[in-house]
Protein backbone atom coordinates (compact mmCIF):
# COMPACT_ATOMS: atom_id res chain seq x y z
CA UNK A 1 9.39 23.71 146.89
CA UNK A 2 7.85 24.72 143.84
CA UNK A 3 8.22 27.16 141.09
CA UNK A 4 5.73 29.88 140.94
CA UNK A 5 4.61 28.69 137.64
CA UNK A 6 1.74 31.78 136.13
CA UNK A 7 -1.12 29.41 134.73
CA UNK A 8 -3.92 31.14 132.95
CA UNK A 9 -7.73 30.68 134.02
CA UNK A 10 -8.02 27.69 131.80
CA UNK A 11 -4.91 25.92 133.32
CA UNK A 12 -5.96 26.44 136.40
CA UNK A 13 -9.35 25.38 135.65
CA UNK A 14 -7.86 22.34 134.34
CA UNK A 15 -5.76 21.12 137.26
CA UNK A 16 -8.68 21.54 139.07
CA UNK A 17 -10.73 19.13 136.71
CA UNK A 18 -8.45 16.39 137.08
CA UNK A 19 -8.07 17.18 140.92
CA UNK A 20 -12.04 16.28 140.71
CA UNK A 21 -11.48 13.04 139.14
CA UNK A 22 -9.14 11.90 142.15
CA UNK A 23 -5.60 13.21 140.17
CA UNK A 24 -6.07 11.85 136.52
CA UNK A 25 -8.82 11.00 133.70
CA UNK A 26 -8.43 10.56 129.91
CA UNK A 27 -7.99 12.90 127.86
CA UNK A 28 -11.05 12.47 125.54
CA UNK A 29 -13.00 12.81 128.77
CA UNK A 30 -11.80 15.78 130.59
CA UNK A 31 -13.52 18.95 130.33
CA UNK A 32 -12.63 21.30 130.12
CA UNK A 33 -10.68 21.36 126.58
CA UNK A 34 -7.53 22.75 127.08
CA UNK A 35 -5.72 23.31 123.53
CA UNK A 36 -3.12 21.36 122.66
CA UNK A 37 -0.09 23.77 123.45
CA UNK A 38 -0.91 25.11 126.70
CA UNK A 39 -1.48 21.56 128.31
CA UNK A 40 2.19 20.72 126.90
CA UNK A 41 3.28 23.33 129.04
CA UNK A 42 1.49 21.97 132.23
CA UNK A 43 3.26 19.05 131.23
CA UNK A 44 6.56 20.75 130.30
CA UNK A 45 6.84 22.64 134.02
CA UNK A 46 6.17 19.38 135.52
CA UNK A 47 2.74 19.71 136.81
CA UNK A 48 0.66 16.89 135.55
CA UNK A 49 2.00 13.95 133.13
CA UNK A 50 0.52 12.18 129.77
CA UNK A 51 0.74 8.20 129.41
CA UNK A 52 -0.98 5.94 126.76
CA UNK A 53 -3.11 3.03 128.82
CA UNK A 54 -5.16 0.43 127.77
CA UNK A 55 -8.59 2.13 128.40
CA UNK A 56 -11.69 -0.11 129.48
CA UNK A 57 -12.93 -0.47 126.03
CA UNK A 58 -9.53 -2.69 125.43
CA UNK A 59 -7.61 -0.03 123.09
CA UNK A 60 -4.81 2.48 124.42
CA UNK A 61 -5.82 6.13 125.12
CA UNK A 62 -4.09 8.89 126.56
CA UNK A 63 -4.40 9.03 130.44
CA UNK A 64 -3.35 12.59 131.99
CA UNK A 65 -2.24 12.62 135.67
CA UNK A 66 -1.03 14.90 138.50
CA UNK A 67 2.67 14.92 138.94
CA UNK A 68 3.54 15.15 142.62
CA UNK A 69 4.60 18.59 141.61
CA UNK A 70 0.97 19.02 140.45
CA UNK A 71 -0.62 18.22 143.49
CA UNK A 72 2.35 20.14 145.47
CA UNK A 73 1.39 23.35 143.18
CA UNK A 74 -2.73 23.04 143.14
CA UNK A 75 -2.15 22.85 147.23
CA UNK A 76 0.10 25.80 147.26
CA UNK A 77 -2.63 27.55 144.94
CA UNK A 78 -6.11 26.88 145.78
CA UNK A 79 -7.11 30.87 145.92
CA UNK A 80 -6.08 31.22 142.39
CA UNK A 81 -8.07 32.90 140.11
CA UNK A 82 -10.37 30.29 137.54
CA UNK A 83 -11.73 30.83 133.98
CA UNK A 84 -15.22 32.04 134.58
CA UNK A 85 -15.90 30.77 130.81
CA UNK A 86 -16.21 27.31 130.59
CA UNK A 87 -19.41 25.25 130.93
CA UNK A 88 -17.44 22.79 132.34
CA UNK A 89 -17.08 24.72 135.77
CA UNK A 90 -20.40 23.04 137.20
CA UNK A 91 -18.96 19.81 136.64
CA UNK A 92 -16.14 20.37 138.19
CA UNK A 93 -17.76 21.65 141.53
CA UNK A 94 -19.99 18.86 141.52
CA UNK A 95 -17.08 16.68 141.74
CA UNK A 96 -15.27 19.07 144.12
CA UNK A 97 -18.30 18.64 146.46
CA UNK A 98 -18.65 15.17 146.24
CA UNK A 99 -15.59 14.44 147.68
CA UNK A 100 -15.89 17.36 150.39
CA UNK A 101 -18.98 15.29 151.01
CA UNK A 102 -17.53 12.13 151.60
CA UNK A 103 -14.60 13.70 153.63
CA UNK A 104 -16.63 14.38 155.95
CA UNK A 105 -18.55 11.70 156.24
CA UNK A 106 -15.82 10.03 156.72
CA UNK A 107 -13.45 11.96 159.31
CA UNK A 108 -16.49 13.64 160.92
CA UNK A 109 -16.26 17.21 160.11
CA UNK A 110 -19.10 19.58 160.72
CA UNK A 111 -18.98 21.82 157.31
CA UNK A 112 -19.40 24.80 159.76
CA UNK A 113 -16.14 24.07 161.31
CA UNK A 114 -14.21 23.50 157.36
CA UNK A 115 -15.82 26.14 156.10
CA UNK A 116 -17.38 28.84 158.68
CA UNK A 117 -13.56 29.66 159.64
CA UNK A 118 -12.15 33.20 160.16
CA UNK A 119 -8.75 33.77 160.50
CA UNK A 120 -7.21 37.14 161.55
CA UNK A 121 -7.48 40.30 160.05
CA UNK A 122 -3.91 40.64 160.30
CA UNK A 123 -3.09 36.97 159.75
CA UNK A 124 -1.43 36.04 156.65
CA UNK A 125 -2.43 32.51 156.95
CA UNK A 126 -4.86 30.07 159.27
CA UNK A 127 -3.05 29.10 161.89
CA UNK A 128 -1.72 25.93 161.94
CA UNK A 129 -4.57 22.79 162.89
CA UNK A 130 -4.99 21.89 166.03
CA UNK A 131 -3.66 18.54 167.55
CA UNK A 132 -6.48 16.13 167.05
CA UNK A 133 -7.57 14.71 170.26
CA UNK A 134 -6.25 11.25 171.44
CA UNK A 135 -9.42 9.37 170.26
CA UNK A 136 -9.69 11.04 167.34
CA UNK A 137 -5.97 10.76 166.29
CA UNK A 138 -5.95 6.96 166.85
CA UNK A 139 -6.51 5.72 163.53
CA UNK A 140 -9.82 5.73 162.93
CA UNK A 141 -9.51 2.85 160.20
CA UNK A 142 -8.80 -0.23 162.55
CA UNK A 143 -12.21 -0.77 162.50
CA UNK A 144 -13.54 0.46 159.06
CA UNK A 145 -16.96 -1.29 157.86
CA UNK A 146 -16.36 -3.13 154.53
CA UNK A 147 -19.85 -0.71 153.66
CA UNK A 148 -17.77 2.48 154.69
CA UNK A 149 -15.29 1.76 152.24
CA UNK A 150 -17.06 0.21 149.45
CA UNK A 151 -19.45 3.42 149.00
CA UNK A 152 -16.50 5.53 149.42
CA UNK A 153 -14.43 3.59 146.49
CA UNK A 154 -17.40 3.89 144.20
CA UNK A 155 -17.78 7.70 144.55
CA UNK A 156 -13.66 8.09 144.68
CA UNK A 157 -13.21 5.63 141.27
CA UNK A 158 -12.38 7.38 138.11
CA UNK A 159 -13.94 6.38 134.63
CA UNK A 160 -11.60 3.28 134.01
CA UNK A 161 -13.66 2.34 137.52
CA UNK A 162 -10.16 2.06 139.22
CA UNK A 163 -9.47 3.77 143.29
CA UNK A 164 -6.08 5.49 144.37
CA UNK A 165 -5.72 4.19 147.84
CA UNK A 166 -4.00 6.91 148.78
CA UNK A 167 -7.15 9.25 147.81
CA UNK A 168 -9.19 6.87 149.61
CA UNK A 169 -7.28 6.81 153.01
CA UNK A 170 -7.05 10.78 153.34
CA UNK A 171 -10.44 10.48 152.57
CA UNK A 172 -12.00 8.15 155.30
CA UNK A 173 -8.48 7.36 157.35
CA UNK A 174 -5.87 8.69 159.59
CA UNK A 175 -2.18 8.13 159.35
CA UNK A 176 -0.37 5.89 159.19
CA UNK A 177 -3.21 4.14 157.56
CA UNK A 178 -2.79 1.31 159.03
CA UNK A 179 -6.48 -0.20 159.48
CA UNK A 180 -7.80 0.71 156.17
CA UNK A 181 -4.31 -1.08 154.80
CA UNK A 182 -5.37 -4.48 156.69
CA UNK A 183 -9.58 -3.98 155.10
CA UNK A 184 -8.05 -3.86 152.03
CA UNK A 185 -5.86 -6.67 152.51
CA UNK A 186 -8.72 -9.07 154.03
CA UNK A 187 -11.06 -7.08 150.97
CA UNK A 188 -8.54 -8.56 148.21
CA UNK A 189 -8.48 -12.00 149.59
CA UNK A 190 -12.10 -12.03 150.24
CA UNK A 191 -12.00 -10.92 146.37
CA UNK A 192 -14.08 -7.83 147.06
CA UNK A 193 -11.32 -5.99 145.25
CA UNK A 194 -8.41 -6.67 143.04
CA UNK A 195 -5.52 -4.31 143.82
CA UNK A 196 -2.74 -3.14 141.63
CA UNK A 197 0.37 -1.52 141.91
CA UNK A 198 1.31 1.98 139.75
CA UNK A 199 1.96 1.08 136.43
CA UNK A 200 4.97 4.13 136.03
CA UNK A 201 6.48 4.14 139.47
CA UNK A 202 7.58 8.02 138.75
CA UNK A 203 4.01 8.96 138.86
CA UNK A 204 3.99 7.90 142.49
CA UNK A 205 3.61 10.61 144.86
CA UNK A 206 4.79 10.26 148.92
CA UNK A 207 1.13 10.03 149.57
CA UNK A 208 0.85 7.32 146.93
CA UNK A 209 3.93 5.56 148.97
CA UNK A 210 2.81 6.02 152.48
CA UNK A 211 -0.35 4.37 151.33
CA UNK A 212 0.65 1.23 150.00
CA UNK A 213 -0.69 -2.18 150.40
CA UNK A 214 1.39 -4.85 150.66
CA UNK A 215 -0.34 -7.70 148.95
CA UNK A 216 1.02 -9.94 146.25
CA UNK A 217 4.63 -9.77 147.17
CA UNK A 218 4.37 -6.48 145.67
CA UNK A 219 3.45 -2.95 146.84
CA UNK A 220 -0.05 -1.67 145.44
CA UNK A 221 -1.22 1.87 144.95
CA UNK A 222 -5.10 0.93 142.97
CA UNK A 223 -7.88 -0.66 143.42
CA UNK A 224 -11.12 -2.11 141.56
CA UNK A 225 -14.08 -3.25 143.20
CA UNK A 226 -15.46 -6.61 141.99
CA UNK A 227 -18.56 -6.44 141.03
């Protein structure tokens, strides 16, 4: 449960932003500005969170994330109403698109079906999905092609080139996950990828959780792709 928090345009148009870039970019790269005071308050209610990382040139810049309560919100809200303003909107579909794109690539989603839908004229909401069908709901990961995922990883990875698995797996996976978990796994010791685990473990979301990969004796939530 959330609280109804009222974000202006901008805000909203922010949260969206960062939604684009997989849940977090750096601040001297995400557009659009948002002034100093009002993205306090995002922070403030809880929404999205502000770390110092080492950035890929090798000195520490300000990363800003989506707190689970950020994600929980933007889900709850995806009807609400955008600044209209900013030049930075294009961008932001662009990225919005891309990943719609590569959703459904990878689950197999006619766009008509996502986006053609009508619900009631009396409904308040869609009605809940329906069951996937036994083929379908068996994960389709077991057998995911090295390709699949590498061309997935390179659109999903933010600007410090690193992948959230757990964007990655709702992405081209199924729950539990547990096929994509095992490419990654044979991925890192084939050193296709080097995995990490969450620097600030109270940035990690249930989705970030669910989505671990064992590997290391530790739990990992990133990814990079070598080379």
């Amino acid at each position: 449960m959330t609280h109804d928090h009222k974000l202006d345009g901008l805000q909203t148009l922010y949260l969206w932003a960062l939604l684009g870039h997989g849940g977090g970019q750096w601040l001297d790269a995400l557009k659009p500005v948002l002034p100093a005071p009002r993205r306090r308050q995002l922070r403030d209610w809880g929404l999205i969170g502000e770390a110092k990382r080492p950035a890929p040139t090798g000195s520490k810049k300000l990363f800003i994330e989506l707190t689970e309560q950020g994600w929980i919100w933007s889900r709850q809200h995806l009807d609400a109403p955008v600044s209209d303003r900013s030049p930075a909107g294009n961008a932001i579909l662009h990225n919005w698109l891309r990943r719609l794109k590569i959703y459904c690539d990878g689950q197999n989603v006619p766009l008509p079906e996502l986006l053609a839908f009508q619900p009631p004229a009396d409904a308040e909401s869609p009605p809940a999905a329906k069951p996937l069908s036994t083929a379908k709901s068996a994960e389709t990961g077991q057998n995911l092609a090295w390709t699949a995922i590498r061309e997935a990883a390179r659109a999903l990875r933010g600007s410090d080139g690193r992948v959230r698995i757990a964007i990655l797996a709702w992405a081209i996976s199924r729950p539990p996950f547990a096929g994509l978990k095992a490419a990654l796994v044979e991925a890192a010791r084939q050193d296709r990828i080097t995995l990490y685990p969450e620097e600030y473990p109270p940035n990690l979301s249930s989705e970030d959780r669910a989505c671990a990969v064992h590997y290391g004796a530790r739990d990992n939530h990133w990814f990079v792709l070598n080379g």
